[in-house]
PDB file of N, CA and C in Angstrom:
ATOM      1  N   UNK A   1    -181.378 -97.193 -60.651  1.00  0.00           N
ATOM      2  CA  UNK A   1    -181.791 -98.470 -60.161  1.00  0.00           C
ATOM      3  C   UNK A   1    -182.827 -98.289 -59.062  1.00  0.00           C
ATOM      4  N   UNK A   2    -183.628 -99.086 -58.988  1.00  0.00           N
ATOM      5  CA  UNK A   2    -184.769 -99.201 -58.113  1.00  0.00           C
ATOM      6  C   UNK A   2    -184.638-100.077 -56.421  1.00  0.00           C
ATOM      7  N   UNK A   3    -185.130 -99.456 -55.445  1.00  0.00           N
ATOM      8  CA  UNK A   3    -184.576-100.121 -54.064  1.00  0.00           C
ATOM      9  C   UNK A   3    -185.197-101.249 -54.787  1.00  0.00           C
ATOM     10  N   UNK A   4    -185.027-102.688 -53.281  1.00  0.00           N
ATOM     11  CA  UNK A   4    -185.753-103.687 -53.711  1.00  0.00           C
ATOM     12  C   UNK A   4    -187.074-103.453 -52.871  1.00  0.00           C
ATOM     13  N   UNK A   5    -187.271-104.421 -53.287  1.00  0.00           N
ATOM     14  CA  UNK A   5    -189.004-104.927 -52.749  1.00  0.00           C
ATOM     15  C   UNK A   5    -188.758-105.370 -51.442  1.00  0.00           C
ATOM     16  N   UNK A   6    -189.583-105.073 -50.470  1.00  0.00           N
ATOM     17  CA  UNK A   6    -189.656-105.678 -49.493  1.00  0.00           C
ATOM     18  C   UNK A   6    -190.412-107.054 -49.578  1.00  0.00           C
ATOM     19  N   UNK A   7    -190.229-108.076 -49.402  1.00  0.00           N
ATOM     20  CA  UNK A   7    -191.031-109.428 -49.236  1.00  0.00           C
ATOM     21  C   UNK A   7    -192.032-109.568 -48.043  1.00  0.00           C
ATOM     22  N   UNK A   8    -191.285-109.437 -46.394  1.00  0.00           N
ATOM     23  CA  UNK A   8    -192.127-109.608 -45.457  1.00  0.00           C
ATOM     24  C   UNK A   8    -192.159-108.077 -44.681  1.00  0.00           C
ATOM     25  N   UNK A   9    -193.183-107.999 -44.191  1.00  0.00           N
ATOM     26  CA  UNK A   9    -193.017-106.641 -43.509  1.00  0.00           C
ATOM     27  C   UNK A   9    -192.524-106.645 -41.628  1.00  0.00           C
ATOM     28  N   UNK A  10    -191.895-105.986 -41.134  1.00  0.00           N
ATOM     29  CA  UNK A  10    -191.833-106.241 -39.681  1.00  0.00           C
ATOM     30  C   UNK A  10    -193.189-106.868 -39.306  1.00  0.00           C
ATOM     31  N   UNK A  11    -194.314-106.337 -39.271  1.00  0.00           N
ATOM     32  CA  UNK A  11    -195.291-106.947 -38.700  1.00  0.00           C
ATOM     33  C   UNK A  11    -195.690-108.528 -38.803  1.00  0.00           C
ATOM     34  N   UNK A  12    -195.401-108.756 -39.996  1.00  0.00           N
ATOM     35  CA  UNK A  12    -195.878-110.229 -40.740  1.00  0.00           C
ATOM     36  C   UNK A  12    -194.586-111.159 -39.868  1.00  0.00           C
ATOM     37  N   UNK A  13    -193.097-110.966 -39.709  1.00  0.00           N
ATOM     38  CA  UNK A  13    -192.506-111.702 -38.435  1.00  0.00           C
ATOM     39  C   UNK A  13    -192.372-111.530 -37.332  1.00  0.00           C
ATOM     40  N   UNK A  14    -193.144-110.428 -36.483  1.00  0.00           N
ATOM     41  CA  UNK A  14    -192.917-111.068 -35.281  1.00  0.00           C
ATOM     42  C   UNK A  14    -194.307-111.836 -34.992  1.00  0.00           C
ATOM     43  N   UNK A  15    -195.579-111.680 -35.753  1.00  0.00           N
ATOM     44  CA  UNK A  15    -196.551-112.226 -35.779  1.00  0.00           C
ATOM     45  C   UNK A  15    -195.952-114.197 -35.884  1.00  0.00           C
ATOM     46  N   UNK A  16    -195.196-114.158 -36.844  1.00  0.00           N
ATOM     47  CA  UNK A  16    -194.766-115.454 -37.480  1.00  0.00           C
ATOM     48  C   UNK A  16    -193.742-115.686 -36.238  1.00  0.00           C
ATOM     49  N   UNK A  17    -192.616-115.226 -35.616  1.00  0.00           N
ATOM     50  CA  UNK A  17    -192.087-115.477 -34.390  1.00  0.00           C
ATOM     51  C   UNK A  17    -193.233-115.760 -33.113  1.00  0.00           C
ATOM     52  N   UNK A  18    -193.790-114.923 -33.192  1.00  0.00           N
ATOM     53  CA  UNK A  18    -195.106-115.550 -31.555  1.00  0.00           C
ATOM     54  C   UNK A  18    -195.714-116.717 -32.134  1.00  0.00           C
ATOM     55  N   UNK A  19    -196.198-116.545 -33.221  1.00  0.00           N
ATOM     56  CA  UNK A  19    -197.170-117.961 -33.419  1.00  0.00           C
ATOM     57  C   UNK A  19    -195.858-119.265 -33.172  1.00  0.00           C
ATOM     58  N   UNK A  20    -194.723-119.275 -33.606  1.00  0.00           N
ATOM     59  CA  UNK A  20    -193.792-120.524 -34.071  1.00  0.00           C
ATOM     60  C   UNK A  20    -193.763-120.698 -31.960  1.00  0.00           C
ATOM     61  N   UNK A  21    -193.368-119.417 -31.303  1.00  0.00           N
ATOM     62  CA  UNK A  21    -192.878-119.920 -29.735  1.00  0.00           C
ATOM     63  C   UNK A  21    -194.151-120.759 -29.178  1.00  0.00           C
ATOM     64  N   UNK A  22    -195.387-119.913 -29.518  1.00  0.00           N
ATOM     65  CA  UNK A  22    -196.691-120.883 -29.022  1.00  0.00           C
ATOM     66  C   UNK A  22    -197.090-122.444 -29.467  1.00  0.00           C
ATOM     67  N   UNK A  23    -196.527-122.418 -30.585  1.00  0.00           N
ATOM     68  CA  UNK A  23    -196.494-124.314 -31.562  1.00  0.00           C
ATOM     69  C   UNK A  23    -195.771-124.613 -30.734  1.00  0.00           C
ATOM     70  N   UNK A  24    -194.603-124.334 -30.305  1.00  0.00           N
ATOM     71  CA  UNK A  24    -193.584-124.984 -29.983  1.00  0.00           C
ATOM     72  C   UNK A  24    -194.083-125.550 -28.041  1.00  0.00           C
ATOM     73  N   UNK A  25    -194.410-124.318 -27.488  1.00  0.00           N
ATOM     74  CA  UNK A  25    -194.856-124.579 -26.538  1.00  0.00           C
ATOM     75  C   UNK A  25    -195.928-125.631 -26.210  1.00  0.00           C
ATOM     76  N   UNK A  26    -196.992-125.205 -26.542  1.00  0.00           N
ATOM     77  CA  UNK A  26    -198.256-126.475 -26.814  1.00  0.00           C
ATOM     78  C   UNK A  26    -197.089-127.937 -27.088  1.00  0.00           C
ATOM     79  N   UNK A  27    -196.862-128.017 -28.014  1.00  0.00           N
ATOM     80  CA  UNK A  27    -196.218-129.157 -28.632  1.00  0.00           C
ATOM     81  C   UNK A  27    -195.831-129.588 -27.320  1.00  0.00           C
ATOM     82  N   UNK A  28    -194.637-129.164 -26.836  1.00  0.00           N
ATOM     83  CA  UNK A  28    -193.934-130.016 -26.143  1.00  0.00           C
ATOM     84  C   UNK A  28    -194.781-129.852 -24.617  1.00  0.00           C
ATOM     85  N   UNK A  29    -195.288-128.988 -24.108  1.00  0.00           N
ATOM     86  CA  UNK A  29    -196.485-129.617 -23.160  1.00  0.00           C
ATOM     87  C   UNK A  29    -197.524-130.848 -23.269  1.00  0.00           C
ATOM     88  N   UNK A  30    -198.026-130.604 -24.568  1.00  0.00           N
ATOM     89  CA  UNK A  30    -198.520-131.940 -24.842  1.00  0.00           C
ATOM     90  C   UNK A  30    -198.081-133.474 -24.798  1.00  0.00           C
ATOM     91  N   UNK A  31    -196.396-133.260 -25.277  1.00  0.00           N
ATOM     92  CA  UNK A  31    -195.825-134.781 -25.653  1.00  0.00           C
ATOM     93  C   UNK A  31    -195.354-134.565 -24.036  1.00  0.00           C
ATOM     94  N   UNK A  32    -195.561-134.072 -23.140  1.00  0.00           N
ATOM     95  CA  UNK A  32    -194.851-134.174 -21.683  1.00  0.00           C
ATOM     96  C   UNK A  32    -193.580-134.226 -21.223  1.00  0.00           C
ATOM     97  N   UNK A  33    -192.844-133.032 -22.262  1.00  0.00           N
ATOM     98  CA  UNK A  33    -191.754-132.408 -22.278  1.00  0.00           C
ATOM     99  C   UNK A  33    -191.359-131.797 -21.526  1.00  0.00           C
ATOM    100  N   UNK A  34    -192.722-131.274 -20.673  1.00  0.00           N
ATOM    101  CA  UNK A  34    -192.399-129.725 -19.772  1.00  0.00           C
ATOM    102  C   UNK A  34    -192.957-130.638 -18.658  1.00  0.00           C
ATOM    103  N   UNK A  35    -191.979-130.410 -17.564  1.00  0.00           N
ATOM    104  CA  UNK A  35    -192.800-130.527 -15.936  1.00  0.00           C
ATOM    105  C   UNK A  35    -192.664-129.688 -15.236  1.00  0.00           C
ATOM    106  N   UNK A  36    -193.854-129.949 -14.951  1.00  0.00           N
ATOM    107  CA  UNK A  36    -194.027-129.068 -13.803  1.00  0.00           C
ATOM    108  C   UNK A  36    -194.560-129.572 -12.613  1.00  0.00           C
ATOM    109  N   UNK A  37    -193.993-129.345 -11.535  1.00  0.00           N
ATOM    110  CA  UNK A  37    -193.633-129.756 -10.197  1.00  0.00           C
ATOM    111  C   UNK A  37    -194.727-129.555  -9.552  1.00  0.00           C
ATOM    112  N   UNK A  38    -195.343-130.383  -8.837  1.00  0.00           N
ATOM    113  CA  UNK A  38    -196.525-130.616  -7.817  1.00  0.00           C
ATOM    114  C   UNK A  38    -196.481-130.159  -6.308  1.00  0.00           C
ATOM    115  N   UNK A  39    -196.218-130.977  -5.572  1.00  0.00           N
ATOM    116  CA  UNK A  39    -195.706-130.719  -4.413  1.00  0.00           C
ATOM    117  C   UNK A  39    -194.306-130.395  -4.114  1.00  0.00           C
ATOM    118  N   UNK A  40    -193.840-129.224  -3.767  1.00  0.00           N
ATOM    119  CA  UNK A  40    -192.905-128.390  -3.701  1.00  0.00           C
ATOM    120  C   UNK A  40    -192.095-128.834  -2.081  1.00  0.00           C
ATOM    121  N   UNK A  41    -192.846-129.184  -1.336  1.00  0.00           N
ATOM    122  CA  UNK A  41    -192.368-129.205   0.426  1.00  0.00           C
ATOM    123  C   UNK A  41    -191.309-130.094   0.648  1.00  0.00           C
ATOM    124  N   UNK A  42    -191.417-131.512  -0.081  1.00  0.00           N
ATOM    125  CA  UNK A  42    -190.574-132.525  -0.223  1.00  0.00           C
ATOM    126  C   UNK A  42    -188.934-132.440  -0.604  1.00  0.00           C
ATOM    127  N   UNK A  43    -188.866-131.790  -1.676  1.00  0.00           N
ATOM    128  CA  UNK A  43    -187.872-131.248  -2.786  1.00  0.00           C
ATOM    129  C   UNK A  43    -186.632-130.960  -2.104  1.00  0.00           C
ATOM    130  N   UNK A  44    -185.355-130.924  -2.291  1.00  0.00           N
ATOM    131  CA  UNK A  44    -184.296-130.778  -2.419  1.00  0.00           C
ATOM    132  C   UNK A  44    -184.258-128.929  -2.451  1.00  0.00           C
ATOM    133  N   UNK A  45    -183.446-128.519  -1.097  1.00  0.00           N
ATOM    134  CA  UNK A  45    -183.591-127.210  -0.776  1.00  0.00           C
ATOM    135  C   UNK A  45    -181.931-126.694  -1.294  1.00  0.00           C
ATOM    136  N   UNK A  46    -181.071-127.548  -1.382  1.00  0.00           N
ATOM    137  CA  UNK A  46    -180.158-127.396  -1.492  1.00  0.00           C
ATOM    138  C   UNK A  46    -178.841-128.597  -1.509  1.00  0.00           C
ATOM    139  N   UNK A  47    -177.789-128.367  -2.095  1.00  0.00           N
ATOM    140  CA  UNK A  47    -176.473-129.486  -1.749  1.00  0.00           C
ATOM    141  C   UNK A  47    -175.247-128.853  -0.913  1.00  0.00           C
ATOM    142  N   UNK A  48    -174.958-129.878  -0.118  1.00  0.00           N
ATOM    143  CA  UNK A  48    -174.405-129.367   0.772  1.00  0.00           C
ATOM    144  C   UNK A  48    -173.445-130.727   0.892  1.00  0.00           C
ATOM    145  N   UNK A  49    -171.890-130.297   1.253  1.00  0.00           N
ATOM    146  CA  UNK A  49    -170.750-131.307   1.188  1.00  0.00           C
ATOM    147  C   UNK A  49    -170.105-130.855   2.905  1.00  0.00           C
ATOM    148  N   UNK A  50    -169.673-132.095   3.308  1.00  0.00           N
ATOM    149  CA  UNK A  50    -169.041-132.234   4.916  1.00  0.00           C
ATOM    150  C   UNK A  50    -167.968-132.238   4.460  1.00  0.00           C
ATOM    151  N   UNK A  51    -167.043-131.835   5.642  1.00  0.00           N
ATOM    152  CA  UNK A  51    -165.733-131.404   5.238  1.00  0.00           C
ATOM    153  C   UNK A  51    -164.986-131.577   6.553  1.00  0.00           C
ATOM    154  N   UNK A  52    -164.286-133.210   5.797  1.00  0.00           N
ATOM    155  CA  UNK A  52    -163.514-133.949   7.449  1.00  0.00           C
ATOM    156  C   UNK A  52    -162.877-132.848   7.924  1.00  0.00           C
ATOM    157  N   UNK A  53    -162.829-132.618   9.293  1.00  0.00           N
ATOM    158  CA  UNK A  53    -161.868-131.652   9.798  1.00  0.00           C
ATOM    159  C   UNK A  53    -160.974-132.171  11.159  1.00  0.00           C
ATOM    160  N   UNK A  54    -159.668-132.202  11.300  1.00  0.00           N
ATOM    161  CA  UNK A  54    -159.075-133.384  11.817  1.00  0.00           C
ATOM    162  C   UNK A  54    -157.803-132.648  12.518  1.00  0.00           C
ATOM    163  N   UNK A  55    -157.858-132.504  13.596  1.00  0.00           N
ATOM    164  CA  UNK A  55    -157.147-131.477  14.362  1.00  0.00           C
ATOM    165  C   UNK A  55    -155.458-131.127  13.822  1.00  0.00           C
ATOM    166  N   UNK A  56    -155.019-129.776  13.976  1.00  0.00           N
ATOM    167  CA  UNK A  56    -153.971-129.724  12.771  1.00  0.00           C
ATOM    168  C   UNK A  56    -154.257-129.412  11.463  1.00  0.00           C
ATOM    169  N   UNK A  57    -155.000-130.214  10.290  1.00  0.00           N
ATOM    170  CA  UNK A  57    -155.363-130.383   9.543  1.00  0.00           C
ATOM    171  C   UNK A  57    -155.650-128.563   8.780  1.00  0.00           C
ATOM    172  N   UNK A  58    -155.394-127.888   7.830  1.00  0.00           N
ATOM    173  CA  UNK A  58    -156.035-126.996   7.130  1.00  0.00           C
ATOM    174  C   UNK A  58    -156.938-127.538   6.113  1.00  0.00           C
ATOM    175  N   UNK A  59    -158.073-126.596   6.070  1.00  0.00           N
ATOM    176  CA  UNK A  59    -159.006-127.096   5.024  1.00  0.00           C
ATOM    177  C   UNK A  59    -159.804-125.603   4.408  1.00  0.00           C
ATOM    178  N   UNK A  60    -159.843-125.861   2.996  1.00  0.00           N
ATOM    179  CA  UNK A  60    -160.374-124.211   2.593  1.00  0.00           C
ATOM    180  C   UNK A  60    -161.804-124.316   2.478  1.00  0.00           C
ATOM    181  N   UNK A  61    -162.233-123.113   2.346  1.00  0.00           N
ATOM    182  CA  UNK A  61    -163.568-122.874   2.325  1.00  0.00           C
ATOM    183  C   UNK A  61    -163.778-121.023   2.005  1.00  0.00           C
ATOM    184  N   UNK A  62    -165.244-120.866   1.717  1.00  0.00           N
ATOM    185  CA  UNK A  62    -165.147-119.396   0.939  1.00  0.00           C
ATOM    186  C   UNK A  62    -165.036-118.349   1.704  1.00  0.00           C
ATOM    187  N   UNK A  63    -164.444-117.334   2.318  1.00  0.00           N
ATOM    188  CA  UNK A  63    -164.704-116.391   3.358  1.00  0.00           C
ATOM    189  C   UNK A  63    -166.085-115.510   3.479  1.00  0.00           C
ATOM    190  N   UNK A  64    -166.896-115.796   2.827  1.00  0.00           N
ATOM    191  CA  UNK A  64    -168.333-115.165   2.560  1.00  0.00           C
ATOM    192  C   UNK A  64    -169.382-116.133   3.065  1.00  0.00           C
ATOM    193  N   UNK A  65    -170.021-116.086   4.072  1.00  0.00           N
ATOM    194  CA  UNK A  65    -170.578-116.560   5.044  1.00  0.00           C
ATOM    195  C   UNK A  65    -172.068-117.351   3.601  1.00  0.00           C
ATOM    196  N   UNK A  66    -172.826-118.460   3.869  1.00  0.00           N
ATOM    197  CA  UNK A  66    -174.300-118.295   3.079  1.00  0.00           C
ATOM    198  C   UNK A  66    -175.380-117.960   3.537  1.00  0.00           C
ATOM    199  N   UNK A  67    -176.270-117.724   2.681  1.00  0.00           N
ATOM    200  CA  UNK A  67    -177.487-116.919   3.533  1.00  0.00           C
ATOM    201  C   UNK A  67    -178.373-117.532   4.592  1.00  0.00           C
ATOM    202  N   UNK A  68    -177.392-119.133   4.914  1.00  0.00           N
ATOM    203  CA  UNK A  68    -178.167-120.092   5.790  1.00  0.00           C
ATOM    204  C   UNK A  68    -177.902-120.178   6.867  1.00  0.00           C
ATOM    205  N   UNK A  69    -178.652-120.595   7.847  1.00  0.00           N
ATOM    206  CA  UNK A  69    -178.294-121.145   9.444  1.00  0.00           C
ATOM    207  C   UNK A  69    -178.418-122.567   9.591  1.00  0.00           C
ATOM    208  N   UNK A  70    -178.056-122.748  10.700  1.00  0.00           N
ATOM    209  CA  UNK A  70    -178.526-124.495  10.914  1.00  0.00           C
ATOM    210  C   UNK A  70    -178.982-124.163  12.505  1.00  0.00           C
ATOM    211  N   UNK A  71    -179.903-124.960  13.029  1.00  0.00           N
ATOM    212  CA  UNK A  71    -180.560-124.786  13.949  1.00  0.00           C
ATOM    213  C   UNK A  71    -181.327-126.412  14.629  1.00  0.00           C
ATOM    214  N   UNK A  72    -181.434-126.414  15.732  1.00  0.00           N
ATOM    215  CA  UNK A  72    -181.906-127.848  15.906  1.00  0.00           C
ATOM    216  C   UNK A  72    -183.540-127.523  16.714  1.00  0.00           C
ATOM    217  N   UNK A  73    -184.430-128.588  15.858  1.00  0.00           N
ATOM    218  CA  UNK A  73    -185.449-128.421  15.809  1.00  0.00           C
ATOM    219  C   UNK A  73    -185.772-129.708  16.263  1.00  0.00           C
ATOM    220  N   UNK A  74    -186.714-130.176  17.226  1.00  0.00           N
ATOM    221  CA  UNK A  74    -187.442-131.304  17.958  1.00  0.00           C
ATOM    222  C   UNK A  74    -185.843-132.591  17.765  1.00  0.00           C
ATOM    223  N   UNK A  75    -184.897-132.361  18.208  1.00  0.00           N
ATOM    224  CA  UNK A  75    -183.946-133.814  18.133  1.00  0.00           C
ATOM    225  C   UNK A  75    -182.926-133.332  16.944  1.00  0.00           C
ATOM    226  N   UNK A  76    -183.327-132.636  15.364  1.00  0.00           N
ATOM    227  CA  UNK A  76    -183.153-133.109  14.110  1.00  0.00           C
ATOM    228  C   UNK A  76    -182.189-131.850  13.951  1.00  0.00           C
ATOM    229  N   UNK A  77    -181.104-131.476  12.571  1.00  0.00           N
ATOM    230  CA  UNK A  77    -180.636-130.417  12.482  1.00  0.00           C
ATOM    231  C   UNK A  77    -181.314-130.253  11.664  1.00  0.00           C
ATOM    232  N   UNK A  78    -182.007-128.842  11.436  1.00  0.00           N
ATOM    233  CA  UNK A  78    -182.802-127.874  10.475  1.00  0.00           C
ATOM    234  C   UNK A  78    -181.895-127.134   9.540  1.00  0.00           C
ATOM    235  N   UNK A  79    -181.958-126.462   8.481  1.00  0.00           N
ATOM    236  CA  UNK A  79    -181.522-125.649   7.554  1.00  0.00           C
ATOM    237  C   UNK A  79    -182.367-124.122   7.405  1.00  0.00           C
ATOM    238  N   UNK A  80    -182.072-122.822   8.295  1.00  0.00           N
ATOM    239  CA  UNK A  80    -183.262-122.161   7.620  1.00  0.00           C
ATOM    240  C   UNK A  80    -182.964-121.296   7.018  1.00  0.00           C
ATOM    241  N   UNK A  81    -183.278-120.258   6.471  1.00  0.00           N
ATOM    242  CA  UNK A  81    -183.200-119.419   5.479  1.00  0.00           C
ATOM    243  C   UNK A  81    -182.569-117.698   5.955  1.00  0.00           C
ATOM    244  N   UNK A  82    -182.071-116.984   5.923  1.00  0.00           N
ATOM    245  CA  UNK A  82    -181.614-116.069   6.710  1.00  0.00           C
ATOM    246  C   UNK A  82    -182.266-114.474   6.319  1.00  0.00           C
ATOM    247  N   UNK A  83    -182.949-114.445   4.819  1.00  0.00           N
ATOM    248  CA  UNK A  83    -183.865-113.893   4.384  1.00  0.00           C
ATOM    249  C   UNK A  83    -185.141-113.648   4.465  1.00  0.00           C
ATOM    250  N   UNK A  84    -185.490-115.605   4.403  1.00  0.00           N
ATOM    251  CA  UNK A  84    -186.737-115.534   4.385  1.00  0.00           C
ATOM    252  C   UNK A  84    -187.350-116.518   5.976  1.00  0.00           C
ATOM    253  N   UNK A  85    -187.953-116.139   6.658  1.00  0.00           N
ATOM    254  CA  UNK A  85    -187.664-116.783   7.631  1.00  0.00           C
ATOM    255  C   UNK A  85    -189.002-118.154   7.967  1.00  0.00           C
ATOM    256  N   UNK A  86    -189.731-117.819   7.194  1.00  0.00           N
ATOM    257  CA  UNK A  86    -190.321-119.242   6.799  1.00  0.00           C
ATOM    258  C   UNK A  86    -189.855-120.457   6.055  1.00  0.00           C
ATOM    259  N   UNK A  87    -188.406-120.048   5.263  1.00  0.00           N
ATOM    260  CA  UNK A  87    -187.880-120.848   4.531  1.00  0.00           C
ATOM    261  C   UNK A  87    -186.915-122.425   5.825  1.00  0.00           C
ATOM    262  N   UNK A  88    -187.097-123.581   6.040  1.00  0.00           N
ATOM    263  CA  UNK A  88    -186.947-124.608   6.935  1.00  0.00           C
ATOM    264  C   UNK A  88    -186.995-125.541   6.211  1.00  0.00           C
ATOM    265  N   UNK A  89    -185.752-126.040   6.458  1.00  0.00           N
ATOM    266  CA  UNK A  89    -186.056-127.249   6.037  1.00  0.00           C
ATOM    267  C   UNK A  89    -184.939-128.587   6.899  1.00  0.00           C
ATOM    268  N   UNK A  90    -185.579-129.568   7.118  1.00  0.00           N
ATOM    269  CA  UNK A  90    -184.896-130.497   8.133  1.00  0.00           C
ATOM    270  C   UNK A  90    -183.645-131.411   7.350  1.00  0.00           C
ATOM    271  N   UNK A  91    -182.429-131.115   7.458  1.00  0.00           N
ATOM    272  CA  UNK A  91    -180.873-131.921   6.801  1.00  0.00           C
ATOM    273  C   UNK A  91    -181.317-133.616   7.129  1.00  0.00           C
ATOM    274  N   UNK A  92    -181.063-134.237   6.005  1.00  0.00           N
ATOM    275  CA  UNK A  92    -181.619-135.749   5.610  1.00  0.00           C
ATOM    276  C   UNK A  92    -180.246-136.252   4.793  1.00  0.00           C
ATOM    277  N   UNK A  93    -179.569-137.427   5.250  1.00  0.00           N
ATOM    278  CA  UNK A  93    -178.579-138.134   4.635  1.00  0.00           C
ATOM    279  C   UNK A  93    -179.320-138.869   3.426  1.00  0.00           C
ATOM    280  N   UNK A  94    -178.590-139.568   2.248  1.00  0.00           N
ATOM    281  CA  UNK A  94    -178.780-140.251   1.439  1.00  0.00           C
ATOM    282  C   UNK A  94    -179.679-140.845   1.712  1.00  0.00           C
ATOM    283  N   UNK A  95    -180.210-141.933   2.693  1.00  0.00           N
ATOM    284  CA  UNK A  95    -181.816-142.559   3.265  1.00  0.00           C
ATOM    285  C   UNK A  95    -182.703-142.133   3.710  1.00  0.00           C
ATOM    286  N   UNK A  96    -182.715-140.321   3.433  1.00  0.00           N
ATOM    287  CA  UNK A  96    -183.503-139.865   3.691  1.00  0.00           C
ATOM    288  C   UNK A  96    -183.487-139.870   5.096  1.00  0.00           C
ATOM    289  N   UNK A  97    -182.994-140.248   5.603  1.00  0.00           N
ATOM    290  CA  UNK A  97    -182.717-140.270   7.724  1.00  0.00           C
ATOM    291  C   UNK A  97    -182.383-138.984   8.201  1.00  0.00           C
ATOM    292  N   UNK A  98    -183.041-138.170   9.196  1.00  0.00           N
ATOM    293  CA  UNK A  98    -182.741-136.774   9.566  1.00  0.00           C
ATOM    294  C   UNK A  98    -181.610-137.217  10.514  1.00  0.00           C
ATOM    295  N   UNK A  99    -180.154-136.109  10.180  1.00  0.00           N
ATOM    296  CA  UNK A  99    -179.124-135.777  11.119  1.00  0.00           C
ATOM    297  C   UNK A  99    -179.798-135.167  12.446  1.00  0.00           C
ATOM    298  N   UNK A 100    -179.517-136.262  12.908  1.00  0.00           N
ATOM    299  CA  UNK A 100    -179.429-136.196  15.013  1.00  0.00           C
ATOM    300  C   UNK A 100    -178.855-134.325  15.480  1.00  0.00           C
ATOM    301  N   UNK A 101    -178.973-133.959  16.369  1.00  0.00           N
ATOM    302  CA  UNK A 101    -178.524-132.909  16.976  1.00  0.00           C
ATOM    303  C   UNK A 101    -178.864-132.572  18.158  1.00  0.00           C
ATOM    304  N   UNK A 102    -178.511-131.926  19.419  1.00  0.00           N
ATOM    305  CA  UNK A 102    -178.803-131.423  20.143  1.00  0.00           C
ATOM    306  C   UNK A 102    -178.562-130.373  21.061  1.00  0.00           C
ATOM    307  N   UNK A 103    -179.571-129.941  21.904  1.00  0.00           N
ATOM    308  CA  UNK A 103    -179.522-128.254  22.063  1.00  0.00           C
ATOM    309  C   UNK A 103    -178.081-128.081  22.973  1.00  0.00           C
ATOM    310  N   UNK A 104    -177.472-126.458  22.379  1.00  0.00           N
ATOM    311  CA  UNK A 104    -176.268-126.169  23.232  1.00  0.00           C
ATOM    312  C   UNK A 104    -176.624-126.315  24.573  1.00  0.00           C
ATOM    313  N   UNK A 105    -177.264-126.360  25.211  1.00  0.00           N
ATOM    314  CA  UNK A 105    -177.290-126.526  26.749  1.00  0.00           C
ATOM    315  C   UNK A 105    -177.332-127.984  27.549  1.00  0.00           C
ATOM    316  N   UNK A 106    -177.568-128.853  26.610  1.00  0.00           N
ATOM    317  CA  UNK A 106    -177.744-130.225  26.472  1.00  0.00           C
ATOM    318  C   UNK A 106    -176.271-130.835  26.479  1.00  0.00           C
ATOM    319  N   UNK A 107    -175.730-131.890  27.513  1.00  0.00           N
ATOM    320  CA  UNK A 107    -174.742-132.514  27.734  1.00  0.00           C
ATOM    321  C   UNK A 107    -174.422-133.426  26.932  1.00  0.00           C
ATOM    322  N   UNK A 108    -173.375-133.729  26.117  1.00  0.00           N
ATOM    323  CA  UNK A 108    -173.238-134.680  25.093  1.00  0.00           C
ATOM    324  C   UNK A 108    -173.434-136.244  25.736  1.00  0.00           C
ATOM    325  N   UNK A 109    -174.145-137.325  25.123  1.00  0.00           N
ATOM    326  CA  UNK A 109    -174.264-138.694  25.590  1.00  0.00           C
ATOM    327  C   UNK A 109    -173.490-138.941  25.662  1.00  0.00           C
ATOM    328  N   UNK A 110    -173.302-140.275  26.854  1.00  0.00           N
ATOM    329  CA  UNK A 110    -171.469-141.004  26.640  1.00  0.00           C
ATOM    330  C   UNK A 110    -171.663-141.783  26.215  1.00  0.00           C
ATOM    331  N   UNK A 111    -170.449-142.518  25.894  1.00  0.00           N
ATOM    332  CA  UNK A 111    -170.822-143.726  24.369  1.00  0.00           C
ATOM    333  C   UNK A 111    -171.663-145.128  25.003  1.00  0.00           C
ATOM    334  N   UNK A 112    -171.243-145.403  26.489  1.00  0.00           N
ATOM    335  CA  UNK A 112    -172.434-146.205  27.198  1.00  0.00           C
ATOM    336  C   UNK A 112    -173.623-146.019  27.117  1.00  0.00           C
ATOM    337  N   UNK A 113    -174.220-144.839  27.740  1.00  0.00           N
ATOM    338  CA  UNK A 113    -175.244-144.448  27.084  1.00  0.00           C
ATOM    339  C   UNK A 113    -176.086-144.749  25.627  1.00  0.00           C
ATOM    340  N   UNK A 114    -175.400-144.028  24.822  1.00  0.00           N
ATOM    341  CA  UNK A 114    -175.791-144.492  23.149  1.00  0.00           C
ATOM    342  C   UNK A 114    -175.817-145.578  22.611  1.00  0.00           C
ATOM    343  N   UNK A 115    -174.759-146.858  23.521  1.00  0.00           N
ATOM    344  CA  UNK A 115    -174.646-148.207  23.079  1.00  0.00           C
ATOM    345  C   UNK A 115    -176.090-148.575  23.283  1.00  0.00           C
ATOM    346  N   UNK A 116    -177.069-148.523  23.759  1.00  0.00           N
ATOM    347  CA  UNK A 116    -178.087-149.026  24.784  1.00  0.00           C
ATOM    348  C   UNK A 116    -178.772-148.952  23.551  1.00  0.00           C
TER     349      UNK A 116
END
């Protein structure tokens, strides 16, 4: 008995695999499938959850520190990066409103004060 015939040769599919990923690509760049992001500075650096803590109270959390700091910058609390040290970015609630903070040497307001 005789082997069979080969039909396609290795070369003839991966030729036919690159051409199909490049259709595919074009394609859906064209119909505006793919985004790609403009201004980067604005963007969402990260999610981050508060965690009531209420004297007494136990509450868990991971024993492995993250690669972040928090730091207070002109009034605001900052987020920066512990790697990269250009990486900053200023902590913003749901309205976009920067969380208040102020420096450790700085006396906390009394609530008279703040009423004003």
């Amino acid at each position: 008995m005789s082997q069979p015939e080969a039909r396609f040769t290795i070369r003839s599919l991966f030729v036919t695999a690159a051409v199909t990923i490049a259709v595919t690509v074009i394609a859906l760049q064209v119909s505006g499938r793919i985004n790609h992001p403009g201004d980067q500075s604005d963007g969402p650096i990260g999610e981050f959850t508060a965690i009531h803590v209420t004297p007494g109270d136990e509450f868990r959390m991971s024993p492995k520190p993250s690669e972040l700091h928090a730091a207070c910058e002109q009034g605001f609390l900052a987020v920066a990066s512990d790697a990269d040290h250009e990486f900053r970015g200023i902590l913003v609630d749901y309205k976009n409103r920067g969380v208040r903070c102020r420096p450790a040497n700085q006396a906390a307001p009394s609530p008279a004060t703040e009423a004003r």
